[in-house]
N, C-alpha and C. Protein backbone atom coordinates (compact mmCIF):
# COMPACT_ATOMS: atom_id res chain seq x y z
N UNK A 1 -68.28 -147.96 -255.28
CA UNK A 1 -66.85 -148.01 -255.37
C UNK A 1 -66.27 -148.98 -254.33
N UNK A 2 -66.71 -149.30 -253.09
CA UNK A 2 -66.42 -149.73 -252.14
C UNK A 2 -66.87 -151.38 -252.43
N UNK A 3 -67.76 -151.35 -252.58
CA UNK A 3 -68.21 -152.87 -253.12
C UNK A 3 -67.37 -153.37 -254.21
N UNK A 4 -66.92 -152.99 -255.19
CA UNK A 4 -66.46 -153.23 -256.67
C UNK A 4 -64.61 -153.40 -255.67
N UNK A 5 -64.33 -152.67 -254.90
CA UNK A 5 -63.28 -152.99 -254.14
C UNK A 5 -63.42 -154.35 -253.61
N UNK A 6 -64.13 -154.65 -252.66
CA UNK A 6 -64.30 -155.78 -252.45
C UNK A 6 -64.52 -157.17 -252.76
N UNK A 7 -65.07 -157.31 -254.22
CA UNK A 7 -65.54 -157.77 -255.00
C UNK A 7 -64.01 -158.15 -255.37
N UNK A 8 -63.06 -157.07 -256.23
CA UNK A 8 -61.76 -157.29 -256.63
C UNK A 8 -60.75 -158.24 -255.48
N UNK A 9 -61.21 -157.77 -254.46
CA UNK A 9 -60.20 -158.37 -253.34
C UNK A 9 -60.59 -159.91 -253.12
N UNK A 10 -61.88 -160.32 -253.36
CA UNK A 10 -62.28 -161.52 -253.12
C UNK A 10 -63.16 -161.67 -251.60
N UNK A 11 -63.82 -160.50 -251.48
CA UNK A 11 -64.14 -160.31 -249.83
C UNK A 11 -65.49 -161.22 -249.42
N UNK A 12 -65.64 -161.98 -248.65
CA UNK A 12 -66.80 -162.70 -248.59
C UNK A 12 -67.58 -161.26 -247.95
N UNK A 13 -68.87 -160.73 -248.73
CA UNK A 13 -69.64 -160.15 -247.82
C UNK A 13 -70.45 -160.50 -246.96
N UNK A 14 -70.48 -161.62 -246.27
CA UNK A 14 -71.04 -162.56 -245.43
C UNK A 14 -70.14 -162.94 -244.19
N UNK A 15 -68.71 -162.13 -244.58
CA UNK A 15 -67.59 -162.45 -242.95
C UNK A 15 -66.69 -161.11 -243.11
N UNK A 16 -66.79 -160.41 -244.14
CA UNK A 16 -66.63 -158.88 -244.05
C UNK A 16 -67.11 -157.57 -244.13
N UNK A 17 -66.43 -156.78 -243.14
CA UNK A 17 -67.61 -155.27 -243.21
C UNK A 17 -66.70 -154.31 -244.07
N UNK A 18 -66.89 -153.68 -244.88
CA UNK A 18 -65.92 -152.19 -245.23
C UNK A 18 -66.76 -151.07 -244.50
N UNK A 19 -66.17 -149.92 -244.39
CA UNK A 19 -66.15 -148.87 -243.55
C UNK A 19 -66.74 -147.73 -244.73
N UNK A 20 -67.69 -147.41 -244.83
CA UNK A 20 -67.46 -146.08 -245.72
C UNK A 20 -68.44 -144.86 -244.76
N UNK A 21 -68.40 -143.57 -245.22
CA UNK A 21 -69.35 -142.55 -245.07
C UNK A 21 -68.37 -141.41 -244.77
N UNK A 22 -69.06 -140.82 -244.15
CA UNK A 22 -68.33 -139.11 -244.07
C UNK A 22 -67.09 -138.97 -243.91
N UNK A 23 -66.17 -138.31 -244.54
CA UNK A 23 -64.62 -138.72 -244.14
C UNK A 23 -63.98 -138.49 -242.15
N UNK A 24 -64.83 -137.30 -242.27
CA UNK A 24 -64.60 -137.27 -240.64
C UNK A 24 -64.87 -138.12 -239.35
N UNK A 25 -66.07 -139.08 -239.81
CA UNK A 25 -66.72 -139.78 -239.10
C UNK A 25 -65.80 -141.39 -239.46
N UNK A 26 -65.25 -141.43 -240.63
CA UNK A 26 -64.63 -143.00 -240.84
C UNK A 26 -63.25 -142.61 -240.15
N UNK A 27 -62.88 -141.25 -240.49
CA UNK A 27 -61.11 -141.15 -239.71
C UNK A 27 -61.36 -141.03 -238.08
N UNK A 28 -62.37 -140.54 -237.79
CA UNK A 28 -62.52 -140.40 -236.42
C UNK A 28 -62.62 -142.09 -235.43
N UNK A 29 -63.22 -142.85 -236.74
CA UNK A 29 -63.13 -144.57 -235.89
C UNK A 29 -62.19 -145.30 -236.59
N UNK A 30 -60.99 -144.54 -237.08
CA UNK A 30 -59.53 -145.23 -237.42
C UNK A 30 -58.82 -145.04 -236.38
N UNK A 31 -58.75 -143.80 -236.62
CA UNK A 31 -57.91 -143.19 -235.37
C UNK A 31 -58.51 -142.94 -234.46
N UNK A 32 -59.34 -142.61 -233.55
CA UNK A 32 -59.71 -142.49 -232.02
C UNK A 32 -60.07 -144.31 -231.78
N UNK A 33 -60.57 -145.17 -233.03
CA UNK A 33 -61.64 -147.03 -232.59
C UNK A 33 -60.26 -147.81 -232.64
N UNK A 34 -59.52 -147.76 -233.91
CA UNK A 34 -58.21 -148.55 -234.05
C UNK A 34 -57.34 -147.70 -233.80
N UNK A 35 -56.85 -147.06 -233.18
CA UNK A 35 -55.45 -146.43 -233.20
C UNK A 35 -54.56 -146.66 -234.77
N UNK A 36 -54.98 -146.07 -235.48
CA UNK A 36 -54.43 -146.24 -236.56
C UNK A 36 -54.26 -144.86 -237.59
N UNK A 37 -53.40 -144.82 -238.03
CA UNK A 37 -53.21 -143.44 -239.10
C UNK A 37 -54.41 -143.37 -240.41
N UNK A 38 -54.51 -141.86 -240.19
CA UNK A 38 -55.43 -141.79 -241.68
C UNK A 38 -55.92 -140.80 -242.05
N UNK A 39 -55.65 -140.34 -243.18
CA UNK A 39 -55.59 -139.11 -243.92
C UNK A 39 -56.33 -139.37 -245.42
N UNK A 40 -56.45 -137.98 -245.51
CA UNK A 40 -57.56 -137.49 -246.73
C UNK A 40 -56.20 -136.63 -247.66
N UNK A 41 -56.46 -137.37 -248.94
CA UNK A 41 -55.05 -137.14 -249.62
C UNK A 41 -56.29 -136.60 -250.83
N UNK A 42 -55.94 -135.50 -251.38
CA UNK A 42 -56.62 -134.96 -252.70
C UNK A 42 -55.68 -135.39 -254.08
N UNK A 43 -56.48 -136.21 -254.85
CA UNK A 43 -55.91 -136.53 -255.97
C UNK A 43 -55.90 -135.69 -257.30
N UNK A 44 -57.30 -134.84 -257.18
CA UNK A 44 -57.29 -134.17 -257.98
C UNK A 44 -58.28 -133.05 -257.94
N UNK A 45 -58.92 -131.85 -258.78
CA UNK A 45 -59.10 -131.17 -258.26
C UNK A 45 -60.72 -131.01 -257.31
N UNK A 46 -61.69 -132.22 -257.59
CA UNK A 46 -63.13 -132.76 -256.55
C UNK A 46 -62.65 -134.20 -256.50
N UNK A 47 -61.57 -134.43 -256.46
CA UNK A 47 -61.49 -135.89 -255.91
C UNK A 47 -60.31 -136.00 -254.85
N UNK A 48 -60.43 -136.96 -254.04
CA UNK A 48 -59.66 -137.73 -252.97
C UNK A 48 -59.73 -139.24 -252.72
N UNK A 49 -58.65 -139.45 -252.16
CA UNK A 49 -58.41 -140.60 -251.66
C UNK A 49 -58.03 -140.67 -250.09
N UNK A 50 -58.99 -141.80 -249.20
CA UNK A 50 -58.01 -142.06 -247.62
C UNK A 50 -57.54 -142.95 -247.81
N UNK A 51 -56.01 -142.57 -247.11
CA UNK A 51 -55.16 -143.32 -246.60
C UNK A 51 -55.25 -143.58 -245.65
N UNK A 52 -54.68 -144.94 -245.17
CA UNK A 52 -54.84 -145.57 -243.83
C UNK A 52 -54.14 -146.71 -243.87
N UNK A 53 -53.36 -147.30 -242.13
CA UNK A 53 -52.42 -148.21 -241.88
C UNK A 53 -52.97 -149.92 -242.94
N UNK A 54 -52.00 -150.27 -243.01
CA UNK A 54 -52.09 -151.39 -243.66
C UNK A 54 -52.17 -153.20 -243.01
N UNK A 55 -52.41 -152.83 -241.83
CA UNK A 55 -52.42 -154.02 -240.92
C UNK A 55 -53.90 -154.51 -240.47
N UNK A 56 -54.16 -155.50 -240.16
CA UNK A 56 -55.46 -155.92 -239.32
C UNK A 56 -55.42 -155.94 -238.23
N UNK A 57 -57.31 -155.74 -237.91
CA UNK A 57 -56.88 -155.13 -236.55
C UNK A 57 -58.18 -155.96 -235.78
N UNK A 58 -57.61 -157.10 -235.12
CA UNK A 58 -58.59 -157.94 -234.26
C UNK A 58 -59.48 -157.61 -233.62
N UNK A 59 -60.57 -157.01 -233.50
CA UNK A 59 -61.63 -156.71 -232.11
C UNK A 59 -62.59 -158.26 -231.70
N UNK A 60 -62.57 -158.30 -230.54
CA UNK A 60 -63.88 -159.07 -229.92
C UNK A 60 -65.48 -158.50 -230.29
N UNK A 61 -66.04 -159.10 -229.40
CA UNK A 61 -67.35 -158.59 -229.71
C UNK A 61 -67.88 -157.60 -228.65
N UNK A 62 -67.20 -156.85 -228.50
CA UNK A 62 -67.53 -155.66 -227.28
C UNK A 62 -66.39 -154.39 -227.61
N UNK A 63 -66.04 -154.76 -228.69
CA UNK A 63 -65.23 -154.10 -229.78
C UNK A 63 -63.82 -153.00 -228.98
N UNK A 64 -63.35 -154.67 -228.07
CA UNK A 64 -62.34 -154.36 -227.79
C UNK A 64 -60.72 -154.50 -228.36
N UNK A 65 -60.18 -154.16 -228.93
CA UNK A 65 -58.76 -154.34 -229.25
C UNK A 65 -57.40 -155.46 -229.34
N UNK A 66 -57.88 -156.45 -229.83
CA UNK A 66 -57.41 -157.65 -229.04
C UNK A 66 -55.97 -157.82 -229.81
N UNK A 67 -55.76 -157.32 -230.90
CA UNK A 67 -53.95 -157.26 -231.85
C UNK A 67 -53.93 -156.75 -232.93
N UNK A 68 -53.10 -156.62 -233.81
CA UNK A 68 -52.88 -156.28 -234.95
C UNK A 68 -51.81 -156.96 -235.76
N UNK A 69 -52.02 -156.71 -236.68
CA UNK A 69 -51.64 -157.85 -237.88
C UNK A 69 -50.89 -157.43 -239.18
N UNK A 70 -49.63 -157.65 -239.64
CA UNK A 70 -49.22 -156.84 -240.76
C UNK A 70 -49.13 -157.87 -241.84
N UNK A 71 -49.35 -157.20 -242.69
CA UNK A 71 -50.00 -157.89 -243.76
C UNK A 71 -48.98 -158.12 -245.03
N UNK A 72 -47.97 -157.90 -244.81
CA UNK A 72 -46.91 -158.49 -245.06
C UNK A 72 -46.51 -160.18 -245.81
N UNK A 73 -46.53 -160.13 -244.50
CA UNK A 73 -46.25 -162.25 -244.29
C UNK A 73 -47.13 -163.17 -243.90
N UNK A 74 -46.68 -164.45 -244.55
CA UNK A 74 -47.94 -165.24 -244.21
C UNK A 74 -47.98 -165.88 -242.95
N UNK A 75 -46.81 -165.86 -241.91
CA UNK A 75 -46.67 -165.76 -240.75
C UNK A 75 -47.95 -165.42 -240.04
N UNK A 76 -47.83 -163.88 -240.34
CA UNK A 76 -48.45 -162.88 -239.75
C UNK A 76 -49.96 -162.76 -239.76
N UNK A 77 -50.37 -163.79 -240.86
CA UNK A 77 -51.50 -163.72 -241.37
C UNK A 77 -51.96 -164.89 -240.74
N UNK A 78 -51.07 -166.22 -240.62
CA UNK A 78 -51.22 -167.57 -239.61
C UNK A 78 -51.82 -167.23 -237.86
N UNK A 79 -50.74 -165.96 -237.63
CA UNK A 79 -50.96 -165.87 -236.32
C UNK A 79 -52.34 -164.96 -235.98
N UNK A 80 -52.81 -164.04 -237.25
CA UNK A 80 -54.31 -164.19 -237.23
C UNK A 80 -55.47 -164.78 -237.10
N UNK A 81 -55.28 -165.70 -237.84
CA UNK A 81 -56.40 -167.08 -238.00
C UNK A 81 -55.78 -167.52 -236.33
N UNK A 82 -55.16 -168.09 -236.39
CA UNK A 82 -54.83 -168.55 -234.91
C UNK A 82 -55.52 -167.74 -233.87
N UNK A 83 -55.27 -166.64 -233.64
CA UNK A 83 -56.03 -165.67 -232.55
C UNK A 83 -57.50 -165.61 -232.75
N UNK A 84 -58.02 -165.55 -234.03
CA UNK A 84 -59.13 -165.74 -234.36
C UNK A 84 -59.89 -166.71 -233.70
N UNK A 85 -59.09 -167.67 -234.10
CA UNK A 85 -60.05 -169.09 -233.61
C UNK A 85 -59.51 -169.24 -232.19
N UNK A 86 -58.56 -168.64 -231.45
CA UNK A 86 -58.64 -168.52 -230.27
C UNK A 86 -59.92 -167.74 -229.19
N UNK A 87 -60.47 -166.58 -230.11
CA UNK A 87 -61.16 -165.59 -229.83
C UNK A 87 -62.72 -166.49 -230.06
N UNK A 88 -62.83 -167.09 -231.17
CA UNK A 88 -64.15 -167.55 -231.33
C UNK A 88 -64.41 -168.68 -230.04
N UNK A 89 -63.74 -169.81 -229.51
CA UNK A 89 -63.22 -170.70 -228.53
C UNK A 89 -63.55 -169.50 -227.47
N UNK A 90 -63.23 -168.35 -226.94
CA UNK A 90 -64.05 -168.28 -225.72
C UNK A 90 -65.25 -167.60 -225.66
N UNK A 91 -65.76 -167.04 -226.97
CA UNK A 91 -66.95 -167.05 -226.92
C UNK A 91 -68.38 -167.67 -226.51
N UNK A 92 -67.26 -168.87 -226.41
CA UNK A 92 -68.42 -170.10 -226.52
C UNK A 92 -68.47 -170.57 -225.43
């Protein structure tokens, strides 16, 4: 399900990760890893869906916190790539 998501979105799986497994263990590194909202919404009567914030969320490679990103505007999405390639630049 998670792949076929990705797939739809256009996700390179070669520069993106998706998150899946136990619901407690993926909300526990939304909210305690990204500070971010996220809930287990029941759609029906053995099924669910999580919800969760709609923004990106920059980490380094020591998977520290470096911004977030709303996904909105293409602004917003500029000043991503920008930080990005700011972030890759001191890696090096």
């Amino acid at each position: 399900m998670l792949a076929a998501y990705a797939a739809k979105a256009g996700a390179d799986p070669g520069r993106w990760s998706f998150v899946t497994g136990p619901v407690d263990a993926v909300t526990r590194a939304v909210v305690l890893g990204f500070k971010m909202s996220a809930a287990k919404v029941y759609s029906g009567a053995n099924d669910y869906d999580v919800t969760h914030g709609d923004w990106f969320v920059l980490t380094d490679g020591a998977g520290g916190i470096r911004g977030y990103y709303p996904t909105d505007e293409q602004a917003d999405f500029e000043k991503l790539v920008t930080d990005v390639e700011r972030l890759e630049k001191e890696k090096r």
